[in-house]
Protein backbone atom coordinates (compact mmCIF):
# COMPACT_ATOMS: atom_id res chain seq x y z
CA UNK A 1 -13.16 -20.48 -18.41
CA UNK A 2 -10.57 -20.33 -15.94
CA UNK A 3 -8.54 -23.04 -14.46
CA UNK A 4 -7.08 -23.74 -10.52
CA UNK A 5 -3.45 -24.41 -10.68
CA UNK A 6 -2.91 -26.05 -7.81
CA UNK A 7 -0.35 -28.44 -7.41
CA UNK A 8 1.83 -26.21 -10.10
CA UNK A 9 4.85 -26.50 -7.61
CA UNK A 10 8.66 -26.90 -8.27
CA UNK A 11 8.28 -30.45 -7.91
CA UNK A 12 11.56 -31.84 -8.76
CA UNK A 13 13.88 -29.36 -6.54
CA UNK A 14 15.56 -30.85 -3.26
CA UNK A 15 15.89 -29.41 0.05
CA UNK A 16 19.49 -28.36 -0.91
CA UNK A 17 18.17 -26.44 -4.23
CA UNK A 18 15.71 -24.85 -2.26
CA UNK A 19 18.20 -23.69 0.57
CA UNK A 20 20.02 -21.99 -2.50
CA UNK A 21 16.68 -20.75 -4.26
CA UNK A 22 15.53 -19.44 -0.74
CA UNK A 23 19.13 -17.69 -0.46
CA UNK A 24 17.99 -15.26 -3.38
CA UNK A 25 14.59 -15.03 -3.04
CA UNK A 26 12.92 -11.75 -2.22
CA UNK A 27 9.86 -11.17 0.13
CA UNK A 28 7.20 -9.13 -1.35
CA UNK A 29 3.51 -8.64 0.21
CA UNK A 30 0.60 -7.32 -2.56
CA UNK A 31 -2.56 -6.60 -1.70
CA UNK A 32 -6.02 -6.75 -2.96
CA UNK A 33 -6.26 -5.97 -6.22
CA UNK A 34 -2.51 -5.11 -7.20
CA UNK A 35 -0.82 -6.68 -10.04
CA UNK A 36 1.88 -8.83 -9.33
CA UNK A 37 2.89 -8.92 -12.31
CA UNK A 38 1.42 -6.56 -15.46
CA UNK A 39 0.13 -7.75 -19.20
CA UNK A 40 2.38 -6.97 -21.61
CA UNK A 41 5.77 -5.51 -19.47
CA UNK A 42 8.71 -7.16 -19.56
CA UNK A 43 9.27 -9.62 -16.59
CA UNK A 44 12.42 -11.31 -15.72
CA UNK A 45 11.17 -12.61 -12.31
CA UNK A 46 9.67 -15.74 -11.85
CA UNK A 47 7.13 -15.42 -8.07
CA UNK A 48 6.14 -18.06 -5.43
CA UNK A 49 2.57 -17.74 -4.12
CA UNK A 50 3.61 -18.00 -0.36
CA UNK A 51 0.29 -16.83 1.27
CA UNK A 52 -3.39 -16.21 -0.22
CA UNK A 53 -4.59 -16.27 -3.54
CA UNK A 54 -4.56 -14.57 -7.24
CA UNK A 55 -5.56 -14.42 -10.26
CA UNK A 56 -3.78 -14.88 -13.97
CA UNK A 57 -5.58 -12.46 -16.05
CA UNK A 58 -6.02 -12.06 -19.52
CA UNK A 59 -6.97 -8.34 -20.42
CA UNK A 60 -8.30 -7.41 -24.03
CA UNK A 61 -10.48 -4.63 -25.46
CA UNK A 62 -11.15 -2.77 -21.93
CA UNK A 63 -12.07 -6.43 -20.25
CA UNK A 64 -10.71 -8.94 -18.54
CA UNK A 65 -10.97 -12.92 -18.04
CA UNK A 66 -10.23 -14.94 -15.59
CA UNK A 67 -8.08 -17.69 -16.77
CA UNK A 68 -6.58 -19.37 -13.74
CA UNK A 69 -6.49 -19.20 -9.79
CA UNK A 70 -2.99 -19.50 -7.97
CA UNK A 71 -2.35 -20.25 -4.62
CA UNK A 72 0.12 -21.32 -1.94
CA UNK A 73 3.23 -22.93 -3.56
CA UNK A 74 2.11 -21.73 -7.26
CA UNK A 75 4.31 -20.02 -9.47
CA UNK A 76 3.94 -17.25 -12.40
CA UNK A 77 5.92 -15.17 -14.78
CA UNK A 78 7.48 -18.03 -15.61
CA UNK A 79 6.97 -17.89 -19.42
CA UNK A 80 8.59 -14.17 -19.48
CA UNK A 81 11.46 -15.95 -17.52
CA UNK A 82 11.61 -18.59 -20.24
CA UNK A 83 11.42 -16.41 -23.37
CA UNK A 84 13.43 -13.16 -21.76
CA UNK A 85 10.05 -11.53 -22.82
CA UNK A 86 6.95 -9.88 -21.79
CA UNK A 87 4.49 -11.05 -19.52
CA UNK A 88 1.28 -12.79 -21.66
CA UNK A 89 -0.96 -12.47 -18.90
CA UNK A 90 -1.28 -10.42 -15.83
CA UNK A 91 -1.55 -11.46 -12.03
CA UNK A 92 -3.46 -9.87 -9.62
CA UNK A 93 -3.96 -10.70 -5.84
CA UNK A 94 -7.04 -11.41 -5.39
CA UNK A 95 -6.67 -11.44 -0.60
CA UNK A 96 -6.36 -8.48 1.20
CA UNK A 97 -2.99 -10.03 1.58
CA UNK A 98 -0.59 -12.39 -1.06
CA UNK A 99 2.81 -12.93 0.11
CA UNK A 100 5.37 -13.75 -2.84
CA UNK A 101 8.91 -14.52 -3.05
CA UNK A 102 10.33 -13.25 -6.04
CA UNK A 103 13.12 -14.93 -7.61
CA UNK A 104 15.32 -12.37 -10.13
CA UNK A 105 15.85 -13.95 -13.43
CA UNK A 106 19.63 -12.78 -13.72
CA UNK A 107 20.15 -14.16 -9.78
CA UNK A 108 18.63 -17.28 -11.17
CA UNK A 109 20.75 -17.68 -13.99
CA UNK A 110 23.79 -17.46 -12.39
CA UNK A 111 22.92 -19.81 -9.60
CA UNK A 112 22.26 -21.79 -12.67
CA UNK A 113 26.05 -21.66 -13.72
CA UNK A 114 27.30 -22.24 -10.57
CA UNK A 115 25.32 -25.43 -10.01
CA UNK A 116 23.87 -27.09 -13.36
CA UNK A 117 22.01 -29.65 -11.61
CA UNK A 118 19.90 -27.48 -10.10
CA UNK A 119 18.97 -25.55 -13.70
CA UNK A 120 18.16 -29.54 -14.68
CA UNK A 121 15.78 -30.03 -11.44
CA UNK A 122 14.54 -26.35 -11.78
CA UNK A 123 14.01 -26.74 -15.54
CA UNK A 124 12.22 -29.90 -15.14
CA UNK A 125 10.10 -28.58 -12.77
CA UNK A 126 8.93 -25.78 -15.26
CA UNK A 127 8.08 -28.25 -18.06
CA UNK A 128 6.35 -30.34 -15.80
CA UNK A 129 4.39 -27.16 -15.09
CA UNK A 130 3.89 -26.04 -18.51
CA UNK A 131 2.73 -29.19 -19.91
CA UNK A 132 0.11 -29.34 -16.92
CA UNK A 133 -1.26 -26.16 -18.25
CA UNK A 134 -1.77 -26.96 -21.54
CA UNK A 135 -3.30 -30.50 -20.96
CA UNK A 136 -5.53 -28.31 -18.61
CA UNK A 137 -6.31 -25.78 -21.23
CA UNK A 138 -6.84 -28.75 -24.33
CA UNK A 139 -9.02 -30.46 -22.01
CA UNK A 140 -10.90 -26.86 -21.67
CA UNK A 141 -11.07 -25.99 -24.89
CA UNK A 142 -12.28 -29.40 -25.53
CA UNK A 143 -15.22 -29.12 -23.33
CA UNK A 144 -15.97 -25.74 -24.96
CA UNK A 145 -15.90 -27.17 -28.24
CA UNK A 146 -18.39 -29.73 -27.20
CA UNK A 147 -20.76 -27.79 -25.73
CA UNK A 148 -21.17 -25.20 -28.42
CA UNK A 149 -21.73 -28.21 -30.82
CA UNK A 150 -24.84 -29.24 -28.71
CA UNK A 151 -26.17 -25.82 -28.65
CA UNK A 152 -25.72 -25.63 -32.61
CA UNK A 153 -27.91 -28.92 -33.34
């Protein structure tokens, strides 16, 4: 069961938020296979798919599944952001080449203070994300649902 996130973008952020966004973002380049971000660590970075593809990841028991495919303009380790946490699910490029900006959590923050209505617009964006995901997921969970209950009768 895995899901394509496309369209997952920071909808509601002008061109002036993302001149300021842009300002602090940092340039990283994975490649095949590496984790972007890892299960489980603590994450205070939120990334922009820039170029290729990868995979969120869901690791248990010595296996892995495949819950969702991210690509150009898709986001992740936004949840750690939110919660100041640990990262629920891991990332993994999944080109010989993803290019990423990676937005610092702290950098964020205070660009937060220093202009509130770009936390609004940037917050907004998330939910609008978030929401996406789990209509995605219900609707997925839904289907599963319905298909084991054919197979059972």
């Amino acid at each position: 069961m895995f899901q394509s996130m496309a369209g997952q973008r920071l909808q509601y952020l002008t061109t002036n938020d993302w001149v300021l966004v842009q300002a602090k973002a940092a340039p990283r380049i994975f490649k095949l296979g590496e984790e972007i971000i890892q299960q489980g660590e603590g994450v205070d970075s939120i990334y922009i798919i820039r170029r290729g593809e990868a995979s969120v990841q869901l690791g248990a028991s010595g296996s892995r599944a495949i819950l969702a495919k991210l690509g150009p303009e898709d986001i992740c380790g936004e949840i750690a952001f939110l919660e100041k946490g640990k990262a629920t699910a891991a990332v993994i490029a999944s080109d010989e080449k993803v290019e990423a900006d990676q937005l610092d959590g702290q950098e964020l923050r205070s660009l937060f203070a220093a202009f509130p209505g770009l936390a609004s617009r940037f917050y907004q964006s998330l939910a609008t994300i978030l929401a996406e995901r789990l209509r995605l997921t219900s609707r997925e969970l839904a289907r599963e649902m319905m298909m084991r209950d054919l197979h059972q009768k």
